[in-house]
PDB file of N, CA and C in Angstrom:
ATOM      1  N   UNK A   1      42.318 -25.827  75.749  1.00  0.00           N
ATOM      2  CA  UNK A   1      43.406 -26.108  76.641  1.00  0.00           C
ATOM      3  C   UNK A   1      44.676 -25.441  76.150  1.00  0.00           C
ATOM      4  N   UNK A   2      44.840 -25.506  75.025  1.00  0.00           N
ATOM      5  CA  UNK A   2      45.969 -24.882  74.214  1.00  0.00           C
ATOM      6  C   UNK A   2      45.942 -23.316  74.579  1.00  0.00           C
ATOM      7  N   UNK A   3      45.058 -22.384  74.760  1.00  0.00           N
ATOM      8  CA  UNK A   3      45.328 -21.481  74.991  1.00  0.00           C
ATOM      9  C   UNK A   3      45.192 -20.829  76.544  1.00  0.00           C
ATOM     10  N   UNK A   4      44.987 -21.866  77.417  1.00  0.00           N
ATOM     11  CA  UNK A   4      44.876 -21.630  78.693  1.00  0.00           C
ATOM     12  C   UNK A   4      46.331 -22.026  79.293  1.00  0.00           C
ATOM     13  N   UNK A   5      46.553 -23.147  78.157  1.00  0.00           N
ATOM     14  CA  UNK A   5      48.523 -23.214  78.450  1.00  0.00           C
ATOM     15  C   UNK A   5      49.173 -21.981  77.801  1.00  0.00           C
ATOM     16  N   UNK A   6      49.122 -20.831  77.198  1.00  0.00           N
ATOM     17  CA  UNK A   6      49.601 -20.328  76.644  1.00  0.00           C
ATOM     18  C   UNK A   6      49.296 -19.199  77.402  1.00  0.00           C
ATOM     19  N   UNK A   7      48.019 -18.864  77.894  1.00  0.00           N
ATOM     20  CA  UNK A   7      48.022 -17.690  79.307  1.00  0.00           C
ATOM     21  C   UNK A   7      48.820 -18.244  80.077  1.00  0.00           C
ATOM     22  N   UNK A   8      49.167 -19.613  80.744  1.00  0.00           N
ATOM     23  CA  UNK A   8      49.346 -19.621  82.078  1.00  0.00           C
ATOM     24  C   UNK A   8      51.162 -19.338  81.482  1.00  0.00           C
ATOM     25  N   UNK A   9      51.481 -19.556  80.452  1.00  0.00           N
ATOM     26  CA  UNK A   9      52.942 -19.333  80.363  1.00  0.00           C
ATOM     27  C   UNK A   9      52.896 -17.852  80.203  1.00  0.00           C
ATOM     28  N   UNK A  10      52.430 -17.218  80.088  1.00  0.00           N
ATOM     29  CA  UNK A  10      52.109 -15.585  79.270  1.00  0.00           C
ATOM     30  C   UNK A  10      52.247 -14.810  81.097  1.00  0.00           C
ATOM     31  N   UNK A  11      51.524 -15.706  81.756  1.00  0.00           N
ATOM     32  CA  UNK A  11      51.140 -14.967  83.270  1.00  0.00           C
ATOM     33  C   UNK A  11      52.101 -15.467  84.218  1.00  0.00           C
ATOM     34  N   UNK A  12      53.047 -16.201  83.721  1.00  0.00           N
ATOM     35  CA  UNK A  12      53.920 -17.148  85.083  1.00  0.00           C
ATOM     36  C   UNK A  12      54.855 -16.234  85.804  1.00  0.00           C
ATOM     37  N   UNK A  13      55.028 -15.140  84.942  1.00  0.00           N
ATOM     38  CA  UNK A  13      56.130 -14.506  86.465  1.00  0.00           C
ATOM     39  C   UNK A  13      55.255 -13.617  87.131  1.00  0.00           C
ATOM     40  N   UNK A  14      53.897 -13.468  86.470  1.00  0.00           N
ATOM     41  CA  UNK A  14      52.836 -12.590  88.112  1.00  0.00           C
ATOM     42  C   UNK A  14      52.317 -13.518  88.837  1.00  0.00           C
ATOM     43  N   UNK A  15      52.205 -15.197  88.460  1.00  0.00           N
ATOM     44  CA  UNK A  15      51.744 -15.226  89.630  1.00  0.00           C
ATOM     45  C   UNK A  15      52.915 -16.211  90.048  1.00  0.00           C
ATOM     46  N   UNK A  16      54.614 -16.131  89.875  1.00  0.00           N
ATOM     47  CA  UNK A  16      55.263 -16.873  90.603  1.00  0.00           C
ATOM     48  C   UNK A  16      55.554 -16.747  92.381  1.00  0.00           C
ATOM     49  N   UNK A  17      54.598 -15.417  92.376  1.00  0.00           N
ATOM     50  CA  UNK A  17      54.908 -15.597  94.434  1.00  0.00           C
ATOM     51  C   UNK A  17      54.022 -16.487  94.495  1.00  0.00           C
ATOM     52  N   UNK A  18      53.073 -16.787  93.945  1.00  0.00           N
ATOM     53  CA  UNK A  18      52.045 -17.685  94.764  1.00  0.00           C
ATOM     54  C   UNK A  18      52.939 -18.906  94.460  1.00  0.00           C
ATOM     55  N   UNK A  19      53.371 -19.641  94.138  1.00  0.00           N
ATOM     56  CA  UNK A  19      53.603 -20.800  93.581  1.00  0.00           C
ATOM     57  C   UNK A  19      54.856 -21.374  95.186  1.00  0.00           C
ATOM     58  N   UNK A  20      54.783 -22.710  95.253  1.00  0.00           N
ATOM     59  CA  UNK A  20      55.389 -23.040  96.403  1.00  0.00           C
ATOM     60  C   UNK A  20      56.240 -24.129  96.195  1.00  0.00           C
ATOM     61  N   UNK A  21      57.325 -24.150  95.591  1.00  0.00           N
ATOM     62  CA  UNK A  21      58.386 -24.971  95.422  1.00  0.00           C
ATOM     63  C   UNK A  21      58.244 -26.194  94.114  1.00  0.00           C
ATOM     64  N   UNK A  22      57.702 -24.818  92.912  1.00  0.00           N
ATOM     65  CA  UNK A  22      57.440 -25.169  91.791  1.00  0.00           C
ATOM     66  C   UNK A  22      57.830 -24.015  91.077  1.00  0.00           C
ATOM     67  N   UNK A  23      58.675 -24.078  89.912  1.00  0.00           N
ATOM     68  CA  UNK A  23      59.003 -23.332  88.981  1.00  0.00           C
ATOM     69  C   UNK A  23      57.962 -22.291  88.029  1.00  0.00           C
ATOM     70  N   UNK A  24      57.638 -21.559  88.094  1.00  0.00           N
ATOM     71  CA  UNK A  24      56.726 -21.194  87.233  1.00  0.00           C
ATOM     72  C   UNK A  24      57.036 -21.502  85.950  1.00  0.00           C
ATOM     73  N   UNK A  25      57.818 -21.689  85.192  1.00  0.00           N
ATOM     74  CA  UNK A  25      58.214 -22.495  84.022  1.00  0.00           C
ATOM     75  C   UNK A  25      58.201 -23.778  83.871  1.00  0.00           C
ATOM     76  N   UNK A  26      57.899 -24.954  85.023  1.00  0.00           N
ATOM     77  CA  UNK A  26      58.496 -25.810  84.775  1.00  0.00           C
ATOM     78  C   UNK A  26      56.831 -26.981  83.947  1.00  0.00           C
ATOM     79  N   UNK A  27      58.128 -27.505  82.677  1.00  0.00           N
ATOM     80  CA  UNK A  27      57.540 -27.930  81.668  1.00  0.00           C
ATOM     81  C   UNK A  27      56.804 -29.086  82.149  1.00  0.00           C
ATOM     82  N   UNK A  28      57.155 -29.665  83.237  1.00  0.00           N
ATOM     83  CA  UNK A  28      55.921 -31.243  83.431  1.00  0.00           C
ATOM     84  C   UNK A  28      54.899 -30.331  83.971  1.00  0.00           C
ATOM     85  N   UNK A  29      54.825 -29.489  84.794  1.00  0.00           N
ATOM     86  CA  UNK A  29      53.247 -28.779  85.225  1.00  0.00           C
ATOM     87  C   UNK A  29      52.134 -28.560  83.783  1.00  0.00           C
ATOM     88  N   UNK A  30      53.071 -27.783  82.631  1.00  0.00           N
ATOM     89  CA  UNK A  30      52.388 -27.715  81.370  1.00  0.00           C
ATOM     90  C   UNK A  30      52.129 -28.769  80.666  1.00  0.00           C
ATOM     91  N   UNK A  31      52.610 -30.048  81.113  1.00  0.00           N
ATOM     92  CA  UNK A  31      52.209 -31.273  80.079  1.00  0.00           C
ATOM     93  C   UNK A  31      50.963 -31.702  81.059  1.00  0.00           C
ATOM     94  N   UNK A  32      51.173 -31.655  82.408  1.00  0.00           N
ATOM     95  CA  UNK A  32      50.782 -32.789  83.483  1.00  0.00           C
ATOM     96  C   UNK A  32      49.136 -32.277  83.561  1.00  0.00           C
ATOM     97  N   UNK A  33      49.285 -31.006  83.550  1.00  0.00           N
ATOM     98  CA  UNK A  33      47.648 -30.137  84.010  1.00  0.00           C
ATOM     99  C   UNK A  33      46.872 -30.567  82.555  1.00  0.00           C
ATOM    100  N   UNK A  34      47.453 -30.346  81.179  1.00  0.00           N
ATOM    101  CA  UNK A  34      46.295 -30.182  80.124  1.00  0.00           C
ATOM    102  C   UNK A  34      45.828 -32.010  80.245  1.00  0.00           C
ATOM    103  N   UNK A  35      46.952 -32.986  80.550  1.00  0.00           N
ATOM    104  CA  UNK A  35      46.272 -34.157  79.971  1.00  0.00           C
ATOM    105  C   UNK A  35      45.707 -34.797  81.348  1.00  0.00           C
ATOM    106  N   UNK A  36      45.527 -34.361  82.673  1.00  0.00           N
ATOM    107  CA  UNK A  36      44.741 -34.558  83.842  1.00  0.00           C
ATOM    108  C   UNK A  36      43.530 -33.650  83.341  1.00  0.00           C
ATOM    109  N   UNK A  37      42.744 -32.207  82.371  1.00  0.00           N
ATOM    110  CA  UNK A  37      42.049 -32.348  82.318  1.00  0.00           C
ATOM    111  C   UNK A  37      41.368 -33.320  80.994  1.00  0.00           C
ATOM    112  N   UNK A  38      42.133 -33.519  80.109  1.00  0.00           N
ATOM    113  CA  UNK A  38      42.020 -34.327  78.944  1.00  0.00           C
ATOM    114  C   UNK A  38      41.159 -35.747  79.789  1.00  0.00           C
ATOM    115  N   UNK A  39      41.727 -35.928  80.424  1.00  0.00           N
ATOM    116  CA  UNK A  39      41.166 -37.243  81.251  1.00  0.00           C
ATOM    117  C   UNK A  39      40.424 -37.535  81.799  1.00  0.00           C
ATOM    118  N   UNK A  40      39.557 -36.292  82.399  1.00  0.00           N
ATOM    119  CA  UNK A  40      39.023 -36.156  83.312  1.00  0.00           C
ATOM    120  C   UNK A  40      37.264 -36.003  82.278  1.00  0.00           C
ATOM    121  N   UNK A  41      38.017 -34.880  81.168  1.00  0.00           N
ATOM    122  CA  UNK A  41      37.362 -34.879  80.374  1.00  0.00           C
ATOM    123  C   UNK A  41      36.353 -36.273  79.109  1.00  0.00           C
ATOM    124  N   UNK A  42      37.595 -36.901  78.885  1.00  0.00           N
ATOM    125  CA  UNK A  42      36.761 -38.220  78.130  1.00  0.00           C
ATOM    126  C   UNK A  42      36.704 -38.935  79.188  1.00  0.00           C
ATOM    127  N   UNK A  43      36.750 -39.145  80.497  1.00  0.00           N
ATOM    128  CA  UNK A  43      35.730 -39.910  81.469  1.00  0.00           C
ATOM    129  C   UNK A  43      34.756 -39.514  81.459  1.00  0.00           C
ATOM    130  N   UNK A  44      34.514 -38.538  81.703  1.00  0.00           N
ATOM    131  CA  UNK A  44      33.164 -37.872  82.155  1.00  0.00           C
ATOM    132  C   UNK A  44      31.989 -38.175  80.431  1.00  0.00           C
ATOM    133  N   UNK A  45      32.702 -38.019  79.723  1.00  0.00           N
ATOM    134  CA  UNK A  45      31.980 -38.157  78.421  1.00  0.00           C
ATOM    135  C   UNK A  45      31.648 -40.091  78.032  1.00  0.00           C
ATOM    136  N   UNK A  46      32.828 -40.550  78.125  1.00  0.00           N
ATOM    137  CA  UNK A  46      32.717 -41.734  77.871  1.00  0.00           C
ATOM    138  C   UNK A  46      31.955 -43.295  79.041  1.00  0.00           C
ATOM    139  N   UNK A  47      32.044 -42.827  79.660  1.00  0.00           N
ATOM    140  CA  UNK A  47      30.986 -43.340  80.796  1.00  0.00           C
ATOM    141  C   UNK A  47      29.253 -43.410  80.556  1.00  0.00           C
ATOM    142  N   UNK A  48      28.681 -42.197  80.055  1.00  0.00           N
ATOM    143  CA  UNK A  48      27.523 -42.146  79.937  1.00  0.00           C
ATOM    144  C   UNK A  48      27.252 -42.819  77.990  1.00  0.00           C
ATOM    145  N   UNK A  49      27.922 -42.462  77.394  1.00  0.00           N
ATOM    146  CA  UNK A  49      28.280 -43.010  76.020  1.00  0.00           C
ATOM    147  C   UNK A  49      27.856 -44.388  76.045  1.00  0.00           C
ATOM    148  N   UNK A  50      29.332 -44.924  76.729  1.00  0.00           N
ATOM    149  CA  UNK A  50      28.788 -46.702  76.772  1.00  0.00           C
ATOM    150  C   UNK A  50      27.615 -46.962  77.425  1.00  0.00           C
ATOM    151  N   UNK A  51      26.704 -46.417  78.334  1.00  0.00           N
ATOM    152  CA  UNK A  51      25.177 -46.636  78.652  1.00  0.00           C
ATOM    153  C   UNK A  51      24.582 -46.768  77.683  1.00  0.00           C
ATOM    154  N   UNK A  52      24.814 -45.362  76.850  1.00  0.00           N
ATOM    155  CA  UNK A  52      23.605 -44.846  75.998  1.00  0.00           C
ATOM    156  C   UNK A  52      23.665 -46.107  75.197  1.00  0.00           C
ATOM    157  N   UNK A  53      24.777 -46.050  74.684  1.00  0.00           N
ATOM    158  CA  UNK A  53      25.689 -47.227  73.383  1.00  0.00           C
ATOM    159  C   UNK A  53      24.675 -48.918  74.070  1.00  0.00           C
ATOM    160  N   UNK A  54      24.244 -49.468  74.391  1.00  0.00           N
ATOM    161  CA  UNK A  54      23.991 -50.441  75.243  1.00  0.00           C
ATOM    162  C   UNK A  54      22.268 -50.621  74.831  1.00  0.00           C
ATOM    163  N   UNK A  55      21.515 -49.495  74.773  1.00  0.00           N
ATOM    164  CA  UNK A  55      20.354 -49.514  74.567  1.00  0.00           C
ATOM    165  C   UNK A  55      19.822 -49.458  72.988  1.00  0.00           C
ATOM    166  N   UNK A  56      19.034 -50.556  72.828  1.00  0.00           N
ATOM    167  CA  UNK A  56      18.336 -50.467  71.906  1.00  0.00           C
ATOM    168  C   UNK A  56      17.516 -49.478  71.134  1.00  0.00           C
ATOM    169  N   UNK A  57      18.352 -48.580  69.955  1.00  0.00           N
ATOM    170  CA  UNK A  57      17.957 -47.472  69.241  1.00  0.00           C
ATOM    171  C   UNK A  57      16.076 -47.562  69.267  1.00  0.00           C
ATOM    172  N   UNK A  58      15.481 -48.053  68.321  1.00  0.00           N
ATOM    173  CA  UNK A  58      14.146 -48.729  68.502  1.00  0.00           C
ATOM    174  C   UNK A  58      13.493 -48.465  70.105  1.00  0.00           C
ATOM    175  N   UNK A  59      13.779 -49.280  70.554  1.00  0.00           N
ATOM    176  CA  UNK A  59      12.961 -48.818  72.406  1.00  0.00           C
ATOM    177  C   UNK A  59      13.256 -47.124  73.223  1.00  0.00           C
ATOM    178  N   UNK A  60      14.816 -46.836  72.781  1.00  0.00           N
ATOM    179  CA  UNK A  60      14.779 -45.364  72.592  1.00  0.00           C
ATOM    180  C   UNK A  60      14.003 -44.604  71.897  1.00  0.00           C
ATOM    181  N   UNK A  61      13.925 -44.829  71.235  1.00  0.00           N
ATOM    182  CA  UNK A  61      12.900 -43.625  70.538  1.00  0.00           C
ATOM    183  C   UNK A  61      10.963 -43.756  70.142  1.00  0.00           C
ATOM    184  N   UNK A  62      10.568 -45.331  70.648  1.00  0.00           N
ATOM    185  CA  UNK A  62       9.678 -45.449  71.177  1.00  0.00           C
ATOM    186  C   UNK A  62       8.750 -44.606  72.280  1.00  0.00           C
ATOM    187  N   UNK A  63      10.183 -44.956  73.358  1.00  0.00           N
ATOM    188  CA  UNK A  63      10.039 -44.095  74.648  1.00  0.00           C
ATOM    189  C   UNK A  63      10.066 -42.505  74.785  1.00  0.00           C
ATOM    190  N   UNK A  64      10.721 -42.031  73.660  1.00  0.00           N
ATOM    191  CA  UNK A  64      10.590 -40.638  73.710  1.00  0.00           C
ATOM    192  C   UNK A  64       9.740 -39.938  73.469  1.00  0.00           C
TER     193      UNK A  64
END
């Protein structure tokens, strides 16, 4: 993420035509985007975790 914030600051004045009543600099877009995927990210991880976490090691690996 750190370096995809660091392209998108590296690339912000080529792609400021696209942008629509947002700064290409502006610093809450660079906080707001890495920790919406941060989030998105340990959901997706931590959801199936607490399943796994739930089952009896022993009958797991019985079954396998």
């Amino acid at each position: 993420m750190g370096a995809g914030v660091l392209l998108a600051f590296a690339f912000g004045r080529a792609i400021s035509a696209l942008l629509y009543g947002v700064s290409a600099h502006d610093p809450a877009i660079y906080v707001a985007a890495p920790a919406m995927l941060a989030l998105v990210a340990v959901a997706s991880a931590l959801f199936p975790a607490l399943r796994a976490s739930r089952i009896d090691p022993i009958v797991a690996l019985r079954d396998a």
